[in-house]
Protein backbone atom coordinates (compact mmCIF):
# COMPACT_ATOMS: atom_id res chain seq x y z
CA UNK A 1 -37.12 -4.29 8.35
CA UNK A 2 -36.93 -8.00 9.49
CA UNK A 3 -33.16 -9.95 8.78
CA UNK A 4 -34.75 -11.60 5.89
CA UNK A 5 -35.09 -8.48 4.24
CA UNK A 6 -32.62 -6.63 5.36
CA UNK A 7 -30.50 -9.79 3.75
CA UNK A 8 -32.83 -10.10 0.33
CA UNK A 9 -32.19 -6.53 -0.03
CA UNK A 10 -28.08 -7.14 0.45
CA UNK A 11 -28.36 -9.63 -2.42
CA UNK A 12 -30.16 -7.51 -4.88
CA UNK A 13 -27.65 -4.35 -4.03
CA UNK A 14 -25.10 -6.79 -4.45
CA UNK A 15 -26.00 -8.07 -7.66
CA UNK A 16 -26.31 -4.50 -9.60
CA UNK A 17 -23.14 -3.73 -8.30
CA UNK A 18 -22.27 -7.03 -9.78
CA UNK A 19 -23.92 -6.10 -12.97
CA UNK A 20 -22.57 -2.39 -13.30
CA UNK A 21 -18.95 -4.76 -12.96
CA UNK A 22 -19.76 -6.94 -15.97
CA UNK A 23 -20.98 -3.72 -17.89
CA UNK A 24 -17.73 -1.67 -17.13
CA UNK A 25 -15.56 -5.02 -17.91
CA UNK A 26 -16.92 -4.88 -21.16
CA UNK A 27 -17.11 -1.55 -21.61
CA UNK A 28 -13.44 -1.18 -21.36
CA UNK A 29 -12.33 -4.05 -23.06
CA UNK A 30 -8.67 -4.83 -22.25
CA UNK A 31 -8.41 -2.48 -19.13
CA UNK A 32 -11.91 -3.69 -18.31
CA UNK A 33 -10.94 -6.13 -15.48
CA UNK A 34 -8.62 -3.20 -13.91
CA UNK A 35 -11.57 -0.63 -14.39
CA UNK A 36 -14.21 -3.21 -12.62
CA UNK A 37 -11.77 -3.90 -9.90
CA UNK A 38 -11.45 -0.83 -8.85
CA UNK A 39 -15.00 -0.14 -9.21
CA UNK A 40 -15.34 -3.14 -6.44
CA UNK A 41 -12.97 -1.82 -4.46
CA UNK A 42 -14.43 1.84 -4.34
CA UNK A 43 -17.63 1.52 -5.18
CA UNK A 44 -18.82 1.99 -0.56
CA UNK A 45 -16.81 5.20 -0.83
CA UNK A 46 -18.76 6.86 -3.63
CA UNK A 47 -22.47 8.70 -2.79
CA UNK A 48 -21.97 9.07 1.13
CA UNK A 49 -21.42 5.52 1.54
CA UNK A 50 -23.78 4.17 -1.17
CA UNK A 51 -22.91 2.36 -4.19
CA UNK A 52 -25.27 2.42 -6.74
CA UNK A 53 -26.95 -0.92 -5.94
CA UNK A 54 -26.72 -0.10 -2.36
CA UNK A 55 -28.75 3.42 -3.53
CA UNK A 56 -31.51 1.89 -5.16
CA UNK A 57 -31.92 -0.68 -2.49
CA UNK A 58 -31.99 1.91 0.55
CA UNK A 59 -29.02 0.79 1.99
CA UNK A 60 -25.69 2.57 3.01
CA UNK A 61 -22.20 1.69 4.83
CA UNK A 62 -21.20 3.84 7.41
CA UNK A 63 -17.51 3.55 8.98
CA UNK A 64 -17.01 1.87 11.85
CA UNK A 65 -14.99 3.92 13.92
CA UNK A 66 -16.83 7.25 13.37
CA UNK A 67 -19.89 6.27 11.77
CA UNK A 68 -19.71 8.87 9.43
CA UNK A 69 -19.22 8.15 5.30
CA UNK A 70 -17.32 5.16 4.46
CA UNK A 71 -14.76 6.72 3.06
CA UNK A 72 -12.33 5.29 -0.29
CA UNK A 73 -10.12 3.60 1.64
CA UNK A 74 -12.61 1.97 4.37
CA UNK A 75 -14.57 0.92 0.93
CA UNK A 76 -10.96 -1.02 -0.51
CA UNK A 77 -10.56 -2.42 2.82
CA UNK A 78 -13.78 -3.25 3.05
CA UNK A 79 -13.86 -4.85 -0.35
CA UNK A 80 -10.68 -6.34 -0.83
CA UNK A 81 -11.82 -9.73 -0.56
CA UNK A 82 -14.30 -9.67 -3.89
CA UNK A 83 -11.63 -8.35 -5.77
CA UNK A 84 -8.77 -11.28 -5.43
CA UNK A 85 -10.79 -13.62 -7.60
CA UNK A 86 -10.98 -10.87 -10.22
CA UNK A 87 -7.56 -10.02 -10.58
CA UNK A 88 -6.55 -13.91 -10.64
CA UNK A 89 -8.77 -14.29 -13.00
């Protein structure tokens, strides 16, 4: 897999899991910011370090230090940055 589509598939995981967001913000109405923002923050940690975009795309985030599973919390660190603009939102 060349960088181009190693990044064009990045994008495309990226953007389900950005879709699956909308759909649970909506989904949940009033707690539907809180229940997509976790869903950013955990979503590496569920399916052995695949979220669902990252599943259909082939991809998967392994932990650094072991590089086993990304685990829950390497998935919140990991993600903490997407999920500041949601919450200030």
């Amino acid at each position: 897999m060349t960088s181009e589509d190693l990044a064009r598939s990045r994008v495309i995981a990226w953007v389900i899991d950005v879709l699956i967001f909308v759909g649970l913000w909506i989904m949940f109405q009033g707690l539907g910011g809180l229940v997509g923002a976790a869903y950013l923050l955990l979503r590496d940690g569920l399916f052995d370090g695949q979220s669902p975009g990252k599943r259909i795309m082939g991809l998967k985030v392994v932990a650094h230090n072991d590089q086993l599973r990304c685990t829950f919390l390497d998935s919140a660190v990991r993600n903490v940055l997407w999920v500041i603009p949601v919450v200030n939102v």
